[in-house]
N, C-alpha and C. Protein backbone atom coordinates (compact mmCIF):
# COMPACT_ATOMS: atom_id res chain seq x y z
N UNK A 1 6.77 6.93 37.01
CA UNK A 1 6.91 5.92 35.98
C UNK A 1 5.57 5.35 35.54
N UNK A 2 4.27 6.19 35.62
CA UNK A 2 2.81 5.54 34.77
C UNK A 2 3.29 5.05 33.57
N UNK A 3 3.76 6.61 32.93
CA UNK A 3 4.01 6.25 31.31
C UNK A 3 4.46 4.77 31.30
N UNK A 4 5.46 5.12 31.93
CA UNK A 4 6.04 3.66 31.81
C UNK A 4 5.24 2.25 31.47
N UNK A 5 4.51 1.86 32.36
CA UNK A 5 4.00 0.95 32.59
C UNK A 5 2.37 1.17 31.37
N UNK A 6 2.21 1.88 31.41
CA UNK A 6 1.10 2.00 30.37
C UNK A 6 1.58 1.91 28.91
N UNK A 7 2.71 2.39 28.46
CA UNK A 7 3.33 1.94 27.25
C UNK A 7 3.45 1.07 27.28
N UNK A 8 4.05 -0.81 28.17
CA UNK A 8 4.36 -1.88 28.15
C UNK A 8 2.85 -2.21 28.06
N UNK A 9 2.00 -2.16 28.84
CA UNK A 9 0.93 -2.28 28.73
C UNK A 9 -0.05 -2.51 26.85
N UNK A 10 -0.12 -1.21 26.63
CA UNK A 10 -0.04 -1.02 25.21
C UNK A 10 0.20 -1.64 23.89
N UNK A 11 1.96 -1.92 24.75
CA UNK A 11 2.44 -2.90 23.60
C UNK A 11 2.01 -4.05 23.85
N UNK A 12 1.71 -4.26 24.97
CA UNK A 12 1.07 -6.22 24.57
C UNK A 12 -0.12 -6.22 24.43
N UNK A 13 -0.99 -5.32 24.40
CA UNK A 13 -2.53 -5.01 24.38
C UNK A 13 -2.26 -5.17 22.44
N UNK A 14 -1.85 -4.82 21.71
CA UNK A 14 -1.17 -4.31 20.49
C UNK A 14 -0.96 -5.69 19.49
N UNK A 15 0.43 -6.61 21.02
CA UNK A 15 0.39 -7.53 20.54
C UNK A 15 -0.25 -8.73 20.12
N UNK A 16 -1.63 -8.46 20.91
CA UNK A 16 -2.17 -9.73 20.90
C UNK A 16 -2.97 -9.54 19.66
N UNK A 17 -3.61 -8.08 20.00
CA UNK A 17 -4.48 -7.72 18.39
C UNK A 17 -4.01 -8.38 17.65
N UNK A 18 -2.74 -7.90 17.21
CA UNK A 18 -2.22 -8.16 15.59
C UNK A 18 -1.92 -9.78 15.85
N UNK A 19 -1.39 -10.47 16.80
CA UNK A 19 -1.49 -11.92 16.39
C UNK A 19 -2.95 -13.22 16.11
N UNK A 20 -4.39 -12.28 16.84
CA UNK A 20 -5.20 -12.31 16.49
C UNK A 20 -5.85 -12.45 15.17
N UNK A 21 -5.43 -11.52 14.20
CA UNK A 21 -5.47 -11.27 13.10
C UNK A 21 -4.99 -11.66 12.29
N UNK A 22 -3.29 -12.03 12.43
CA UNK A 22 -2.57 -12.82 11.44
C UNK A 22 -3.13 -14.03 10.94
N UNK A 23 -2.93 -14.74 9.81
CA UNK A 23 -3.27 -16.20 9.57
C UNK A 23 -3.84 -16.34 7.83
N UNK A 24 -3.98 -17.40 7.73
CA UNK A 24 -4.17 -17.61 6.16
C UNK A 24 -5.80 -16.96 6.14
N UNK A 25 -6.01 -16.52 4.68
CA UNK A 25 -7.46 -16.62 4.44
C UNK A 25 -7.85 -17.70 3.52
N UNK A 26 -7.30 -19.00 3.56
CA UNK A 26 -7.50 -19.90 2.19
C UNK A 26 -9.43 -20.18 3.05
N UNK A 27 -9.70 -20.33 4.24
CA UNK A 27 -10.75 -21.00 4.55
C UNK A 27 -11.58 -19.75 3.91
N UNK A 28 -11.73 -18.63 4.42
CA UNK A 28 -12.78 -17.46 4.35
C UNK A 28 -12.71 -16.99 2.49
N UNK A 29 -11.57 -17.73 1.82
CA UNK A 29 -11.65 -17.74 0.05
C UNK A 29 -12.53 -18.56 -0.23
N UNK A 30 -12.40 -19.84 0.14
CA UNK A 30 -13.38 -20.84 0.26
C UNK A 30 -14.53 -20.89 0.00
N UNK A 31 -14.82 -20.01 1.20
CA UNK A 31 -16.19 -20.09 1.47
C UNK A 31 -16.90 -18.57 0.52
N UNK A 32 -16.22 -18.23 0.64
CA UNK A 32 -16.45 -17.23 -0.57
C UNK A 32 -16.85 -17.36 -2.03
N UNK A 33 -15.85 -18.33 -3.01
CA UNK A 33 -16.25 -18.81 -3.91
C UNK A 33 -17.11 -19.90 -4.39
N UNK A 34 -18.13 -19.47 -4.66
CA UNK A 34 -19.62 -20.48 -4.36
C UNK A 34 -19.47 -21.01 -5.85
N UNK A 35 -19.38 -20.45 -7.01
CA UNK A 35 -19.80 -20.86 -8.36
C UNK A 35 -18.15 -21.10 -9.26
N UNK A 36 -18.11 -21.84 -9.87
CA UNK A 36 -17.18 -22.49 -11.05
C UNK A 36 -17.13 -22.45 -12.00
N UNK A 37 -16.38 -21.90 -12.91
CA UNK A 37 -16.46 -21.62 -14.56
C UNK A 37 -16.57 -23.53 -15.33
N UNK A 38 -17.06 -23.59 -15.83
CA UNK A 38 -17.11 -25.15 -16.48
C UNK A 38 -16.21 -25.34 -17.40
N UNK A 39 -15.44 -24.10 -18.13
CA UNK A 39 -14.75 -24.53 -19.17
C UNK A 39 -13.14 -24.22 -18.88
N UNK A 40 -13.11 -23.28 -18.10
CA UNK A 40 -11.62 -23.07 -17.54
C UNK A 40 -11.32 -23.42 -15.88
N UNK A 41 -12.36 -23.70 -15.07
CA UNK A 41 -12.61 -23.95 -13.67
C UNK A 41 -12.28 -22.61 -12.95
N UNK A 42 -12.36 -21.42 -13.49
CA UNK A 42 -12.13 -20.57 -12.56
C UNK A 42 -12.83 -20.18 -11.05
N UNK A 43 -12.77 -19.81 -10.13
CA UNK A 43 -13.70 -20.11 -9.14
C UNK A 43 -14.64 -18.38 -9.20
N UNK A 44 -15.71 -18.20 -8.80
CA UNK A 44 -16.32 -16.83 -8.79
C UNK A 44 -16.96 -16.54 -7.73
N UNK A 45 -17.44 -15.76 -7.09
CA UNK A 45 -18.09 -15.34 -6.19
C UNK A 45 -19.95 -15.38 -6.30
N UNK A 46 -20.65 -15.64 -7.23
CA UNK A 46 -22.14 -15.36 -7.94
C UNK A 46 -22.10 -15.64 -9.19
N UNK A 47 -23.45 -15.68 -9.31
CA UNK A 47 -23.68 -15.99 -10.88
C UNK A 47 -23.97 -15.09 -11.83
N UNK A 48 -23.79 -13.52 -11.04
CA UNK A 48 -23.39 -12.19 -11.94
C UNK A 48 -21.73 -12.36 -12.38
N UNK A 49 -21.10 -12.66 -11.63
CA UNK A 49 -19.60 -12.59 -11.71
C UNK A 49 -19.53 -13.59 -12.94
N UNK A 50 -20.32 -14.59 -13.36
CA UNK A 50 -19.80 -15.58 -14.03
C UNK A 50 -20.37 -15.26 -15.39
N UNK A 51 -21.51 -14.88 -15.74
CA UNK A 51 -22.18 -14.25 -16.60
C UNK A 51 -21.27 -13.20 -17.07
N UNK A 52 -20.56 -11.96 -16.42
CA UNK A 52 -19.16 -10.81 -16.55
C UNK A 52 -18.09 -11.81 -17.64
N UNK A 53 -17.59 -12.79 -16.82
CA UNK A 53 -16.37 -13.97 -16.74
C UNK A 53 -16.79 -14.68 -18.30
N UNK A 54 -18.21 -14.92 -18.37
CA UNK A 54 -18.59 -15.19 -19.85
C UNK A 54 -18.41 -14.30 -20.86
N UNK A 55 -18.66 -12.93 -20.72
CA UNK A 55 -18.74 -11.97 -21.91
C UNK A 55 -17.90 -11.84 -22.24
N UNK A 56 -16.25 -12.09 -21.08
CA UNK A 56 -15.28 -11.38 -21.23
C UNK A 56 -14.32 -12.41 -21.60
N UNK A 57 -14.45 -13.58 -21.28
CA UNK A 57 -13.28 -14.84 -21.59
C UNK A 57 -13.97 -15.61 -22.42
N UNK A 58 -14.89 -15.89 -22.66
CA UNK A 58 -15.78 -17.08 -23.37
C UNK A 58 -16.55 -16.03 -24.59
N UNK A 59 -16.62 -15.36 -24.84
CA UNK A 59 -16.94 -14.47 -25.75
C UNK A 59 -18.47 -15.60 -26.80
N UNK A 60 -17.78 -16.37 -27.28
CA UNK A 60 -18.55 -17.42 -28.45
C UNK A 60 -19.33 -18.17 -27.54
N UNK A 61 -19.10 -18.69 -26.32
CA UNK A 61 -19.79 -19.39 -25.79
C UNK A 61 -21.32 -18.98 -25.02
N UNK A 62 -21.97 -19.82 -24.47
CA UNK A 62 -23.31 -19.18 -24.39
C UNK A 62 -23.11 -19.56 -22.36
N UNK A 63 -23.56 -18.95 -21.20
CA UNK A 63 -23.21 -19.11 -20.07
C UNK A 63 -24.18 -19.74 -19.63
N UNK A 64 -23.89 -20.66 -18.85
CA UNK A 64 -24.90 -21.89 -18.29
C UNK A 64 -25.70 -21.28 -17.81
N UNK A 65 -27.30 -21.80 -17.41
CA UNK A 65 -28.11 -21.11 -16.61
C UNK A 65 -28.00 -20.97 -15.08
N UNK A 66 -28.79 -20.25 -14.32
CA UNK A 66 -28.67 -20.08 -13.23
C UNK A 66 -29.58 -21.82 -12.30
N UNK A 67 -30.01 -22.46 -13.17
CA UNK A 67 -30.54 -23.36 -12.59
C UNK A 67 -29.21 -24.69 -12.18
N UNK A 68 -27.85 -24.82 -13.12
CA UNK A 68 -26.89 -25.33 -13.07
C UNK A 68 -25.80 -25.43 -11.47
């Protein structure tokens, strides 16, 4: 009966991983989105992403500088 006991084994070796892992990512979004659209508040990752976010949603408008 190894198998045995090495499969139970397994499965809680298994289980703990994956409950490890489970959980929200609102903190690690967070901290992720560093920069803010000013006219719609969208949140972005850089100030390439927002400059993109300008060409493509704000078309007429001109995108704040990087000193903002």
């Amino acid at each position: 009966m190894t198998r045995g006991k090495q499969k139970i084994e397994a499965q809680r070796k298994n289980a703990e991983k994956n409950q490890k892992s489970k959980g929200s990512q609102f903190e690690a979004r967070a901290v992720a989105l560093k920069v803010t659209c000013p006219i719609c508040k969208v949140q972005l990752a850089n100030e390439n992403q927002l400059g993109d976010h300008y060409s493509a949603k704000h078309p007429k408008e001109k995108p704040p500088s990087n000193s903002e």
